[in-house]
PDB file of N, CA and C in Angstrom:
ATOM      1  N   UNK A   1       4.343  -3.583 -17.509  1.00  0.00           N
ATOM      2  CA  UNK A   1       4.298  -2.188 -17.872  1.00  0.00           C
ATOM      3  C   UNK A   1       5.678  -1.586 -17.608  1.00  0.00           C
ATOM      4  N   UNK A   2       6.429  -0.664 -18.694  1.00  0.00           N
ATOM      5  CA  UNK A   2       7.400  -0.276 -18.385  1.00  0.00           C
ATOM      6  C   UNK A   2       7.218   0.764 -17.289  1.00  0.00           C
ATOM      7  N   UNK A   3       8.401   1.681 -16.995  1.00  0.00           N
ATOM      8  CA  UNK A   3       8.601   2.610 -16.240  1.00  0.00           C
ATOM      9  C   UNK A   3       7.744   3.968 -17.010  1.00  0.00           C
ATOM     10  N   UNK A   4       8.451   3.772 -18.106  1.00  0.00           N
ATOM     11  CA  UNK A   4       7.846   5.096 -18.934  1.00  0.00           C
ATOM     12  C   UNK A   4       6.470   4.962 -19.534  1.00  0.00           C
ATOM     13  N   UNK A   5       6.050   4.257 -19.385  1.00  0.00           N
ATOM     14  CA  UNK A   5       4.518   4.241 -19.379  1.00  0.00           C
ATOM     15  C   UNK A   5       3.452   4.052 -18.325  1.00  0.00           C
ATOM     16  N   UNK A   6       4.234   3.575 -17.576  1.00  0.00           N
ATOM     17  CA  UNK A   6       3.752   4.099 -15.776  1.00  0.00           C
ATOM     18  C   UNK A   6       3.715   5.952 -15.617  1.00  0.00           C
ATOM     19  N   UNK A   7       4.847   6.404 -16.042  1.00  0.00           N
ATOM     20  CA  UNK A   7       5.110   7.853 -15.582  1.00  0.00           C
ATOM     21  C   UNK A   7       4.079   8.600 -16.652  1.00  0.00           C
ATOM     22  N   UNK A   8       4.246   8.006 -17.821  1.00  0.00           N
ATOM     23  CA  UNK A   8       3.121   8.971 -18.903  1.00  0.00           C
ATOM     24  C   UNK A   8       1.546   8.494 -18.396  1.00  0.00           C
ATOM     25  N   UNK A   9       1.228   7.275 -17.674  1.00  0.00           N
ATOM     26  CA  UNK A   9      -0.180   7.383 -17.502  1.00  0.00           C
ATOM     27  C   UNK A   9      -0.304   8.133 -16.218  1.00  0.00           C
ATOM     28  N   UNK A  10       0.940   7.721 -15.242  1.00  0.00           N
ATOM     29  CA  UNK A  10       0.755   8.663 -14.030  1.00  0.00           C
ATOM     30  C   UNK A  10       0.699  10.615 -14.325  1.00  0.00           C
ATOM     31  N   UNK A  11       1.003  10.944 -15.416  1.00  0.00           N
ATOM     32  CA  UNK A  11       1.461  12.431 -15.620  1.00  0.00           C
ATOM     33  C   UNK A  11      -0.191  12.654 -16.140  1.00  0.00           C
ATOM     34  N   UNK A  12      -0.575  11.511 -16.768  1.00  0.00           N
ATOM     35  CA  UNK A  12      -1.759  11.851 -18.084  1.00  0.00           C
ATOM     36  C   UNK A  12      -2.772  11.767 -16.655  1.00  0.00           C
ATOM     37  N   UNK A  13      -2.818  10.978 -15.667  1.00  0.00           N
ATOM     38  CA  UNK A  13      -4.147  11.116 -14.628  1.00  0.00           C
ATOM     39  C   UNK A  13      -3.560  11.234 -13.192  1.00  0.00           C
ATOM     40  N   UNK A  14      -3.263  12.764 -13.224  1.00  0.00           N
ATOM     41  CA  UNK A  14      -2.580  12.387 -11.701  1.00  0.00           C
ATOM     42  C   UNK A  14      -3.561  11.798 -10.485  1.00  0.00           C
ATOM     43  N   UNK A  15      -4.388  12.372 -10.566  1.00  0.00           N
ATOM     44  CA  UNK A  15      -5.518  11.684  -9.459  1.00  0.00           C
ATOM     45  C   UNK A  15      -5.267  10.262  -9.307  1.00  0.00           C
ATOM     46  N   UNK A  16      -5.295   9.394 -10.218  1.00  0.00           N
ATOM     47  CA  UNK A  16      -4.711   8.167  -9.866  1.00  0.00           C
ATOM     48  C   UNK A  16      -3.468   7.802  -8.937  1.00  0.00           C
ATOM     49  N   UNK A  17      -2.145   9.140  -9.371  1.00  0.00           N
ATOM     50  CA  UNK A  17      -1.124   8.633  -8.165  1.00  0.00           C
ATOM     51  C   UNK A  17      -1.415   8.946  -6.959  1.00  0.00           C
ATOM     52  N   UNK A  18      -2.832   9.453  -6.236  1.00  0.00           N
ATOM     53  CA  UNK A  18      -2.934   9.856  -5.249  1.00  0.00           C
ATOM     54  C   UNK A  18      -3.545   8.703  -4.410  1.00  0.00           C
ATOM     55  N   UNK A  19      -4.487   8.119  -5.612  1.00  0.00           N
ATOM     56  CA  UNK A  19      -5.443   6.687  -5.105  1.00  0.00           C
ATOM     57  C   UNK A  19      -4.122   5.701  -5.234  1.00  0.00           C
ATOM     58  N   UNK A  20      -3.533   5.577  -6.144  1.00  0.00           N
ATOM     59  CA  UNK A  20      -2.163   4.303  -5.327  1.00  0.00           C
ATOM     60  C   UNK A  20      -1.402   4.846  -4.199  1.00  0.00           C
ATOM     61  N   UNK A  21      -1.032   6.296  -3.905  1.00  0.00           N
ATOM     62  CA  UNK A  21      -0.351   6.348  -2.790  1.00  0.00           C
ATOM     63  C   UNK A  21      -1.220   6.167  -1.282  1.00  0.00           C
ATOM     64  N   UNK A  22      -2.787   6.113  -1.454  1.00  0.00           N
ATOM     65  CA  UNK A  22      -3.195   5.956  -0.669  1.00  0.00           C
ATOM     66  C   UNK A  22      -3.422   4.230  -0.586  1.00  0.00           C
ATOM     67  N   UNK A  23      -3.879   3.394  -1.527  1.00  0.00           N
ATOM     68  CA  UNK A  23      -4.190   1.911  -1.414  1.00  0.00           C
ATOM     69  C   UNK A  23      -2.618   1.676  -0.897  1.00  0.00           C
ATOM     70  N   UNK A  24      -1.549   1.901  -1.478  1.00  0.00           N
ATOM     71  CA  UNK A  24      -0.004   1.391  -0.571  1.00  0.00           C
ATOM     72  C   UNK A  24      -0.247   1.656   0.631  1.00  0.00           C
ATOM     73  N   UNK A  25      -0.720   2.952   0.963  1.00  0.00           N
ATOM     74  CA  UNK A  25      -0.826   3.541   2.417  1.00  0.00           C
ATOM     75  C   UNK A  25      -1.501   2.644   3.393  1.00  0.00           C
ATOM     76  N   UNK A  26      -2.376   1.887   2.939  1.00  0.00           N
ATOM     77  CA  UNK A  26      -3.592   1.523   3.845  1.00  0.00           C
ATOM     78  C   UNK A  26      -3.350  -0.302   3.467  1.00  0.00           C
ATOM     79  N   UNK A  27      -2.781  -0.289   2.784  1.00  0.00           N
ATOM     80  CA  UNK A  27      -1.987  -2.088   2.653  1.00  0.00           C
ATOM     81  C   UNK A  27      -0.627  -2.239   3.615  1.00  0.00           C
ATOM     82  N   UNK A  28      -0.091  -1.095   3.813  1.00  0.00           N
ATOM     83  CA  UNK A  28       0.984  -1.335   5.078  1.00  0.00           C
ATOM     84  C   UNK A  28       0.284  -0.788   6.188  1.00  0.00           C
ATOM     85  N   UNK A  29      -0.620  -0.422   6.587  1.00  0.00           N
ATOM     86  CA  UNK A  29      -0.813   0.147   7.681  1.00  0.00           C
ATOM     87  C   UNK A  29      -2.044  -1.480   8.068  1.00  0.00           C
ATOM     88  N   UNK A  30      -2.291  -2.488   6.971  1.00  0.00           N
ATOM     89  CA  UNK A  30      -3.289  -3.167   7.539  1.00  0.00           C
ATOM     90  C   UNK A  30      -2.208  -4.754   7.832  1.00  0.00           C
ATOM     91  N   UNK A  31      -1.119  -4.540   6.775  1.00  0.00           N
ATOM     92  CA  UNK A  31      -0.200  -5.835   7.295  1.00  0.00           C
ATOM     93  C   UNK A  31       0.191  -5.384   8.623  1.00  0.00           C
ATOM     94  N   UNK A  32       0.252  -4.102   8.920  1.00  0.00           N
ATOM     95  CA  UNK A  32       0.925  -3.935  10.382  1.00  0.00           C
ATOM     96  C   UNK A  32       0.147  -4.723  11.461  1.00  0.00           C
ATOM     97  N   UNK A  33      -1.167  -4.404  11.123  1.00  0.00           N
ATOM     98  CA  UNK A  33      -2.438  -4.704  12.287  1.00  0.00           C
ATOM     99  C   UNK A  33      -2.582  -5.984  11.955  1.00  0.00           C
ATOM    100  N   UNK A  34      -2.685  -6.889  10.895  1.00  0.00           N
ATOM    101  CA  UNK A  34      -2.456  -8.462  11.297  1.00  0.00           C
ATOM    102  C   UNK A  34      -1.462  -8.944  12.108  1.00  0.00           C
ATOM    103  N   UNK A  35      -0.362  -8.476  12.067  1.00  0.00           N
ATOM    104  CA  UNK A  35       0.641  -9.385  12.494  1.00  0.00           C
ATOM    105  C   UNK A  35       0.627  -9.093  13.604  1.00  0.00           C
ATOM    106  N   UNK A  36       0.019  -7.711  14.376  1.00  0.00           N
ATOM    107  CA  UNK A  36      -0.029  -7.384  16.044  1.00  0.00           C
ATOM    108  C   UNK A  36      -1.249  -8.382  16.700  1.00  0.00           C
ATOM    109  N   UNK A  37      -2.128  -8.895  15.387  1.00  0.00           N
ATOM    110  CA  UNK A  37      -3.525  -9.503  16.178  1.00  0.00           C
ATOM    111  C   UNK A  37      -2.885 -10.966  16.007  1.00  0.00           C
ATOM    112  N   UNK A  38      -1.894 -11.633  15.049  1.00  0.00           N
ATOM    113  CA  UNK A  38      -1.640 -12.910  15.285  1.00  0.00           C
ATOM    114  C   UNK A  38      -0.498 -13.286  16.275  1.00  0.00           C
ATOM    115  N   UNK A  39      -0.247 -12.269  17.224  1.00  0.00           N
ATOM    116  CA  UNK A  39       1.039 -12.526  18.255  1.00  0.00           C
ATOM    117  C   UNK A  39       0.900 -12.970  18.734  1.00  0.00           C
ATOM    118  N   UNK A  40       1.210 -14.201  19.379  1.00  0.00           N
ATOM    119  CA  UNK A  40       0.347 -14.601  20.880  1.00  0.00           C
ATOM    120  C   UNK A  40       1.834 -14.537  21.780  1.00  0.00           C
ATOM    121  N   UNK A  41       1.162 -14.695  23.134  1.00  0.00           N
ATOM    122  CA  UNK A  41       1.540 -14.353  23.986  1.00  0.00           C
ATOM    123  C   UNK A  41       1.919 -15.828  25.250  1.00  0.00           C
ATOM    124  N   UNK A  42       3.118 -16.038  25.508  1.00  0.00           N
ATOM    125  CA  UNK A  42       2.905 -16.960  25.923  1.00  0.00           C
ATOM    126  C   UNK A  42       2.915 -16.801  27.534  1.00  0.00           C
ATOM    127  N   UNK A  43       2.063 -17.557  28.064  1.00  0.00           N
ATOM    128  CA  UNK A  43       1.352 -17.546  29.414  1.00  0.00           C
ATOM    129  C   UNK A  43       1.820 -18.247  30.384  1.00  0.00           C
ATOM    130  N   UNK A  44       1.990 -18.266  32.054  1.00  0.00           N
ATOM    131  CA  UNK A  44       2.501 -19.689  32.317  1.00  0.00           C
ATOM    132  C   UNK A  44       1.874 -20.631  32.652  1.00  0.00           C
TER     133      UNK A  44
END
């Protein structure tokens, strides 16, 4: 998909750029929380 047909479907349904700014939102906020639960910790 070009740019300019990203921006004309984003202009034609804005409600949609609100649901991708939120699914981005909540896809970095969930890679954050894997990588804190796969840390380990080393013990002696």
């Amino acid at each position: 998909m070009s740019d300019n047909t990203m921006r004309d479907y984003l202009a034609e349904h804005p409600r949609m750029a609100g649901a991708l700014f939120t699914i981005l939102l909540l896809l970095t906020q969930a890679g954050g929380a894997v990588a804190a639960n796969n840390a380990s910790i080393a013990g002696p």
